[in-house]
Protein backbone atom coordinates (compact mmCIF):
# COMPACT_ATOMS: atom_id res chain seq x y z
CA UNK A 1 119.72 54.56 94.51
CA UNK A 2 121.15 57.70 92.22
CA UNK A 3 121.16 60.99 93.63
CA UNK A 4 118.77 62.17 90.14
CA UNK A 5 116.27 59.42 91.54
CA UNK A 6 116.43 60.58 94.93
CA UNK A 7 116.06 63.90 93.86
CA UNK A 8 113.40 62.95 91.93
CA UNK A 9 111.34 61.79 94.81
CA UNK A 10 111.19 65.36 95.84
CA UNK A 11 108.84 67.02 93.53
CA UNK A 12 106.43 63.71 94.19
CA UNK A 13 104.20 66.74 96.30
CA UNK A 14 101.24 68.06 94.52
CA UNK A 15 101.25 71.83 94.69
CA UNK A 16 97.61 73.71 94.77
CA UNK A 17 97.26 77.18 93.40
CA UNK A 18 94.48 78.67 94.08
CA UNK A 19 91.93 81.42 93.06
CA UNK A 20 92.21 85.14 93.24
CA UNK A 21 89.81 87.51 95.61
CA UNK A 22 87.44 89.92 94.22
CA UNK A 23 87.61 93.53 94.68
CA UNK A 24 84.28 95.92 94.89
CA UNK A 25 84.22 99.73 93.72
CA UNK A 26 81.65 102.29 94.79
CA UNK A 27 79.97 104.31 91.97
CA UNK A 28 77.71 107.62 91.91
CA UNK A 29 76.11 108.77 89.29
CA UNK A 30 76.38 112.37 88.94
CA UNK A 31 73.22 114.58 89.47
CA UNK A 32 72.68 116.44 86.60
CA UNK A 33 70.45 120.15 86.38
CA UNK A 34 66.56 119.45 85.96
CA UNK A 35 65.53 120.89 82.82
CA UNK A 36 63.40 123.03 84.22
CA UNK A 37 65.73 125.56 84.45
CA UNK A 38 65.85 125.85 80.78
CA UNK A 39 61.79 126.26 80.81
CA UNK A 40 62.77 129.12 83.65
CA UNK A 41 65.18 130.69 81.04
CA UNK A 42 63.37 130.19 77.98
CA UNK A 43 60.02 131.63 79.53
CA UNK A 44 62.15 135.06 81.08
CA UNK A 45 62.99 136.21 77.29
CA UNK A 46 61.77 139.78 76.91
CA UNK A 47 58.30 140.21 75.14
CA UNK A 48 58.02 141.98 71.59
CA UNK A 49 56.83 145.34 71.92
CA UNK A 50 53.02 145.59 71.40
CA UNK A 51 52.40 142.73 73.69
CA UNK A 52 51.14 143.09 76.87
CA UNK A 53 53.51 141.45 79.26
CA UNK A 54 51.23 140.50 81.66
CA UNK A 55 49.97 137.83 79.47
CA UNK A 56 51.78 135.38 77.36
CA UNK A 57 52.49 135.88 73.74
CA UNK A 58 50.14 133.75 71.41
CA UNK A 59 52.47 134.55 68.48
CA UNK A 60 54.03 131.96 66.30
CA UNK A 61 57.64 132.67 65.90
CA UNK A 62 57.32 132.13 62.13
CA UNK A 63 54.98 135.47 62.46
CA UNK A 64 57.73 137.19 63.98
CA UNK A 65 59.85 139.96 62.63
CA UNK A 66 63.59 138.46 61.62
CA UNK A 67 65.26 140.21 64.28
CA UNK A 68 62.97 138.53 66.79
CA UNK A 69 62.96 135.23 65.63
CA UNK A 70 66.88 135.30 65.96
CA UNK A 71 66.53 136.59 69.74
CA UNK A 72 64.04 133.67 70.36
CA UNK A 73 66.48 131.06 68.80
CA UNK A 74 69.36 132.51 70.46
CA UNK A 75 67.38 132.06 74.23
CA UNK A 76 66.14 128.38 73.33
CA UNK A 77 69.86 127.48 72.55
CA UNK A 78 71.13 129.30 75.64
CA UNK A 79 68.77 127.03 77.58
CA UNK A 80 69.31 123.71 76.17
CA UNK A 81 73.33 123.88 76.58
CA UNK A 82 73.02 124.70 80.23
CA UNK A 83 70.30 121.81 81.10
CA UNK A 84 72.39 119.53 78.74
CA UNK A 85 75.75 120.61 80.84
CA UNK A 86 76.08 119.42 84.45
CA UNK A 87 77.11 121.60 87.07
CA UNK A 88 80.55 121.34 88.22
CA UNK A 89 79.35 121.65 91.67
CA UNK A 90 76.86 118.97 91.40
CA UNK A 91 80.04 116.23 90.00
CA UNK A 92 81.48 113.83 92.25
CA UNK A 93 85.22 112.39 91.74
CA UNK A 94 85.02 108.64 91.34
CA UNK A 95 86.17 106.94 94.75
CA UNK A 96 88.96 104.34 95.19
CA UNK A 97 88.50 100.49 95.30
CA UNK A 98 88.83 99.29 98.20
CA UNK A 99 89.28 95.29 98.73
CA UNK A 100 86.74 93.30 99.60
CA UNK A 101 87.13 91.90 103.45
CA UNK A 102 87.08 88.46 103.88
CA UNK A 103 84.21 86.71 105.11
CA UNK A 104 84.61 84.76 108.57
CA UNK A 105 81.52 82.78 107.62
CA UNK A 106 82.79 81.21 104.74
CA UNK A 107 85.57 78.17 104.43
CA UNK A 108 88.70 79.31 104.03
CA UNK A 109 91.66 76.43 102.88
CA UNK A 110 95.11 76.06 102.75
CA UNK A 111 97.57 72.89 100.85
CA UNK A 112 101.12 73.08 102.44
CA UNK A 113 103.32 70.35 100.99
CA UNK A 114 106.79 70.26 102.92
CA UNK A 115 109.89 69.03 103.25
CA UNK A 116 111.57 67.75 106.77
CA UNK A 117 115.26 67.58 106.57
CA UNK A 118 115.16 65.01 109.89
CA UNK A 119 117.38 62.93 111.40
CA UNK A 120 116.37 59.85 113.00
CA UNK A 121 117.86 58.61 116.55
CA UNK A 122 116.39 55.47 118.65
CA UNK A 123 115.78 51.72 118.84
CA UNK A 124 114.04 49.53 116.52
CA UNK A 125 113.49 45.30 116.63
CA UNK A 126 111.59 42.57 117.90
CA UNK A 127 111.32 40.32 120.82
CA UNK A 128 115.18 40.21 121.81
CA UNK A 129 116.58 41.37 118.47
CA UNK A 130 116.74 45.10 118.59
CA UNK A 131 119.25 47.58 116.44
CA UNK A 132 120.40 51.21 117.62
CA UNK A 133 119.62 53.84 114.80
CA UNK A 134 121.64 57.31 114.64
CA UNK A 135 121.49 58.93 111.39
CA UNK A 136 121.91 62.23 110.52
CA UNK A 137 119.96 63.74 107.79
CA UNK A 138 122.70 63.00 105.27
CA UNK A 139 122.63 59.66 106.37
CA UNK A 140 119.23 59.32 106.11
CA UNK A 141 119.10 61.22 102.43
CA UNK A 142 121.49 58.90 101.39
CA UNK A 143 119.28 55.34 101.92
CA UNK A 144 116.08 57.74 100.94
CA UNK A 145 113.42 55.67 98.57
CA UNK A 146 110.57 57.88 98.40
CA UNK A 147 108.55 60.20 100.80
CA UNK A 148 105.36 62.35 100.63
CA UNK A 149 104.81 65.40 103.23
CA UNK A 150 101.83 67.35 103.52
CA UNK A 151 99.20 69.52 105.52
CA UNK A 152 95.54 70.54 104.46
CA UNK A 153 93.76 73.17 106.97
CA UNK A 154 90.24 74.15 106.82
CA UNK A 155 89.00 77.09 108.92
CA UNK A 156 85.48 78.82 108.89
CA UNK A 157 85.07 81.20 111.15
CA UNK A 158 86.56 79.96 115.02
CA UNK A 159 86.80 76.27 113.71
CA UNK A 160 89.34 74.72 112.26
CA UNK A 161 90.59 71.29 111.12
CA UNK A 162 94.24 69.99 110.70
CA UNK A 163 95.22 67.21 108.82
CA UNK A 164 99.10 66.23 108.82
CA UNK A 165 100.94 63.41 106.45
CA UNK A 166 103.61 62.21 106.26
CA UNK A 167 105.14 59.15 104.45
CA UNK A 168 109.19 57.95 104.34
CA UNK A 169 111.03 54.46 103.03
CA UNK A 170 114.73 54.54 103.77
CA UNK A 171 117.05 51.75 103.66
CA UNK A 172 120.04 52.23 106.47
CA UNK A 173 122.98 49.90 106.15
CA UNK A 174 124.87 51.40 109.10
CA UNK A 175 122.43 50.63 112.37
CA UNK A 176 124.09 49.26 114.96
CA UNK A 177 123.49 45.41 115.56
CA UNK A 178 123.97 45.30 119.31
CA UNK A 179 126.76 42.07 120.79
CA UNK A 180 125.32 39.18 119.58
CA UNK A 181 125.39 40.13 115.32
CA UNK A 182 128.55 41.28 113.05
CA UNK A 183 126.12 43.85 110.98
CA UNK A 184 122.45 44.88 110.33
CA UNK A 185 120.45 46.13 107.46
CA UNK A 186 117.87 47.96 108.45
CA UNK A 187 114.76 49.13 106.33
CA UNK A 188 112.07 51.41 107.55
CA UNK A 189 108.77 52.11 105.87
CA UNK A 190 106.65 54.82 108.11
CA UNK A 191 103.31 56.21 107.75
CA UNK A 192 101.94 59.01 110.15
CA UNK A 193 98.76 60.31 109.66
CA UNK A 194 97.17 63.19 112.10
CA UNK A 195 93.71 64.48 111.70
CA UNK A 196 92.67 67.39 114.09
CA UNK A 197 89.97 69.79 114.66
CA UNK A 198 90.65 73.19 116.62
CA UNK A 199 88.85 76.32 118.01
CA UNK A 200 90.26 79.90 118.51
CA UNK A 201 90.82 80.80 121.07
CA UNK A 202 92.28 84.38 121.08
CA UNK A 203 92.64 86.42 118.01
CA UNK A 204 93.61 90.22 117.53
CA UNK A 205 93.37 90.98 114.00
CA UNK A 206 94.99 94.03 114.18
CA UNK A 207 98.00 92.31 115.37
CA UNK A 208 97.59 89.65 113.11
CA UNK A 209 97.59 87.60 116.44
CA UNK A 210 95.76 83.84 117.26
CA UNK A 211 95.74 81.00 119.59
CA UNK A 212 94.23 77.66 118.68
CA UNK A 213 93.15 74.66 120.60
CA UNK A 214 94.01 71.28 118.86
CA UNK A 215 93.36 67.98 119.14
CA UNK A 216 92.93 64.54 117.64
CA UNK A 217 94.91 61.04 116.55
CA UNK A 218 97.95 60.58 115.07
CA UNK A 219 97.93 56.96 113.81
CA UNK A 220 101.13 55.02 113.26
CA UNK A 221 101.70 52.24 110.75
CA UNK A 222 105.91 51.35 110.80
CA UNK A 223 107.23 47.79 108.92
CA UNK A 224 110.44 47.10 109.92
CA UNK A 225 112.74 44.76 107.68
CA UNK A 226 115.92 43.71 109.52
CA UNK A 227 118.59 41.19 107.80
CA UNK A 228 121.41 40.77 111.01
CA UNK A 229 124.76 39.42 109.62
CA UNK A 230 126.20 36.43 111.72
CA UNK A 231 128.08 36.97 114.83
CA UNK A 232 127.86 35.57 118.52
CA UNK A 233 124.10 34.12 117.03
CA UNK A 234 123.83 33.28 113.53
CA UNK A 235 122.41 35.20 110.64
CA UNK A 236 119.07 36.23 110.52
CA UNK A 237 116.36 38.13 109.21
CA UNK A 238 113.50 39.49 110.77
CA UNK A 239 110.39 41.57 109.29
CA UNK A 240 107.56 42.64 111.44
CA UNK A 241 104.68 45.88 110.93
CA UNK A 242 102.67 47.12 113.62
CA UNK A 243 99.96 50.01 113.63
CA UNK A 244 98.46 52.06 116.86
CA UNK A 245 96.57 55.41 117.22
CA UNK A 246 97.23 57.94 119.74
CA UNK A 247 95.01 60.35 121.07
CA UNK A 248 97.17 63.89 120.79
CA UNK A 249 96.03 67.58 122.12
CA UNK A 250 97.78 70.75 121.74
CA UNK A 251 97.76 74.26 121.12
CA UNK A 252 98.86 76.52 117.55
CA UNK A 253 99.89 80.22 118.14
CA UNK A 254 100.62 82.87 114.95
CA UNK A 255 101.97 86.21 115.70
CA UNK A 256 102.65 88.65 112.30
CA UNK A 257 105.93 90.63 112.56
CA UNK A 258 105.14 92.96 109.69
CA UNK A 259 102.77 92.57 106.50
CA UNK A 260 105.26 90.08 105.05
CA UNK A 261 106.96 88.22 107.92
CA UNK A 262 105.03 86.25 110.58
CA UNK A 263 106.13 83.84 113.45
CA UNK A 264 104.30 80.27 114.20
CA UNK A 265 104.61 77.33 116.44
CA UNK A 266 102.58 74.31 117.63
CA UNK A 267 102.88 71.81 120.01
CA UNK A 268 101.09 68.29 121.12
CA UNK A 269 101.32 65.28 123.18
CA UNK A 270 99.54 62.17 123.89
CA UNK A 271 99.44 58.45 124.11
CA UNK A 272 97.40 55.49 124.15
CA UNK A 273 98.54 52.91 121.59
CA UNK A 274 102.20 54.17 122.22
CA UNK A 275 103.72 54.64 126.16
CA UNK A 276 103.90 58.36 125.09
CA UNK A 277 104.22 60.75 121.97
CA UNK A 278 105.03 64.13 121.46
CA UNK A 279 106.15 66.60 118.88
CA UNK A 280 107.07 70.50 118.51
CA UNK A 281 107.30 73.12 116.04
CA UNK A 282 108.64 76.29 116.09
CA UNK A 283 109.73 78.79 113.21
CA UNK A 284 108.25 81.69 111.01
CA UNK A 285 106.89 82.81 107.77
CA UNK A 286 107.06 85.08 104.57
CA UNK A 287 103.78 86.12 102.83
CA UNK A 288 104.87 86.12 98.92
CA UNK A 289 101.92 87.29 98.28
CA UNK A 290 98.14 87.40 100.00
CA UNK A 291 97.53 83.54 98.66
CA UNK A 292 101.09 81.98 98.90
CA UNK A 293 103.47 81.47 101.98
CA UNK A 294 106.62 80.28 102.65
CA UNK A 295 106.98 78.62 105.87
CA UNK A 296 110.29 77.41 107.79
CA UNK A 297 111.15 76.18 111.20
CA UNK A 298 112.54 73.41 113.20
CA UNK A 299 110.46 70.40 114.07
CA UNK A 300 111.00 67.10 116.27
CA UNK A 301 108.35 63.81 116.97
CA UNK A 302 108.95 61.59 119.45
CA UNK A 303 107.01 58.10 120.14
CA UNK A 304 108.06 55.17 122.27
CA UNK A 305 105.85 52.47 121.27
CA UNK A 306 106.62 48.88 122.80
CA UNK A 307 103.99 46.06 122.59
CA UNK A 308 103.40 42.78 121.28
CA UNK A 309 107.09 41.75 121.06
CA UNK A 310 107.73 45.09 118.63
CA UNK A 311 110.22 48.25 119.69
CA UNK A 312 109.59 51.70 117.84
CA UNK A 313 111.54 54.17 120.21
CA UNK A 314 112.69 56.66 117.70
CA UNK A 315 112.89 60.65 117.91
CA UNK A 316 113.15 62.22 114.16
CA UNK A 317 113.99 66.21 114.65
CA UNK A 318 115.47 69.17 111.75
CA UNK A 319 114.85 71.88 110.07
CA UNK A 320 111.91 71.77 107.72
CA UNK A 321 110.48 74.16 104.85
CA UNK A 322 107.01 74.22 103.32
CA UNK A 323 105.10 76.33 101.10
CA UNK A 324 101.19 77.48 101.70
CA UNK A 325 98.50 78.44 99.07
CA UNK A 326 95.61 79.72 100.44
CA UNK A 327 91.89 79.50 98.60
């Protein structure tokens, strides 16, 4: 296969964007004067002379010598601009937003589609006819078909569920045939799929701190295509599948560094339909921004599964690089 078809194969992840969070602002409404103040002012003007000022004037203004009417108008006008304007006093400077906190009690997702640069290092066959595989990454780039790598997380409050996948088809013309054959062409088609559910454990927010508790299945479904060139025996071809599920438990720790840079690691182990399986990841983080993360570490996953006349004894470890996007 070309390198622009292998290269192809890596933007076969789907990559979720998701929404924005809201942000709530605090508003007052500014007390303004009660008008009557102005009824206060307006009532205080000085009486004409002639009236008693004990009781009101029954007067109409129009009745009213010019020079009075004008001293009248000139109060009511006073009044009405000072209950129309606000004291400064009474005027409160609008506050800043502040973001809305997230709520625990609501779900809370992330998409992480990643890449594993691994190399892969065991034994693979059936019944008698086993081949030794030890390819580097290169290597294993090289004979790449197609792959798909992915996590989804879930989380609402202390809960939390975890599902992994991950699948690969490689072709590998250099595994080693063992005495008996002259060469081997091997083909490997591997599906892992690892459902979880958690609970936290510890967190310290102001640390930006947790510890989970994992656990779940990781089920296995490997086909195997071997075509051994003649040797000792003669030529041969053999092509087998097999599927198990193991039961796996763990734990997930975070630890934030600064507001950008975090640190992260989980490990597991477990068994059933395999002798014994276990896998470990350790690395860090970079917030790009509040709803997308890049994520980076080194990862290996180990099974040993022999039964019904089938060998899958491989370890796959390397670096690997994802990206997160939180809704």
């Amino acid at each position: 296969m070309s390198y622009i078809h292998k290269l192809g194969s890596l933007i076969c992840v789907a990559l979720v964007v998701a929404s924005i969070g809201a942000i709530s602002l605090n508003a007052q409404t500014p007390v303004e004067n009660s008008p009557t103040s102005a009824v206060a002012s307006t009532s205080s003007t000085v009486a004409p002379k002639g009236v008693d000022n004990k009781k009101p004037s029954t007067t109409p203004v129009e009745n009213l010598p010019l020079d009075e009417k004008s001293e009248v108008s000139s109060s009511e006008d006073t009044a009405t601009t000072s209950a129309a304007t606000p004291s400064a006093t009474t005027t409160n400077a609008p506050t800043t937003p502040r973001p809305q906190a997230v709520d625990q009690d609501k779900w809370q997702f992330q998409v992480t589609p990643y890449f594993w640069l691994a190399s892969a290092h065991g034994t693979v066959g059936l019944v008698n006819r086993t081949a030794t595989v030890d390819e580097s990454f290169g290597d294993i780039f090289n004979t790449l078909n197609f792959f798909i790598m992915g996590t989804f997380e879930a989380r609402k409050g202390k809960f939390i569920s975890l599902t992994d996948l991950e699948y690969i088809n490689i072709s590998d013309e250099k595994a080693t045939p063992g005495p008996f054959f002259s060469a081997v062409d091997a083909g490997f088609k591997t599906f892992i799929f690892d459902p979880e559910v958690g609970y936290r454990l510890l967190e310290n927010s102001a640390k930006g701190a947790s510890l989970d508790v994992m656990g779940g299945a990781r089920v296995w479904s490997v086909k195997t295509d071997l075509e051994f060139g003649a040797g000792i025996l003669p030529a041969a071809r053999i092509e087998a599948s097999r599927s198990w599920v193991d039961a796996v438990g763990g734990l997930r720790g975070k630890m934030a560094l600064s507001e950008k840079l975090f640190l992260t690691g989980k490990f597991d182990l477990g068994g059933g339909g395999s002798k014994f399986t276990w896998q470990v990841f350790g690395g860090g983080g970079y917030n790009i921004n509040p709803k997308i993360a890049l994520t980076f570490g080194y990862r290996a996953l180990d099974v040993n599964y022999d039964k019904n006349n089938f060998v899958y004894d491989m370890n796959q470890r390397g670096p690997i690089v994802g990206l997160g996007f939180r809704f």
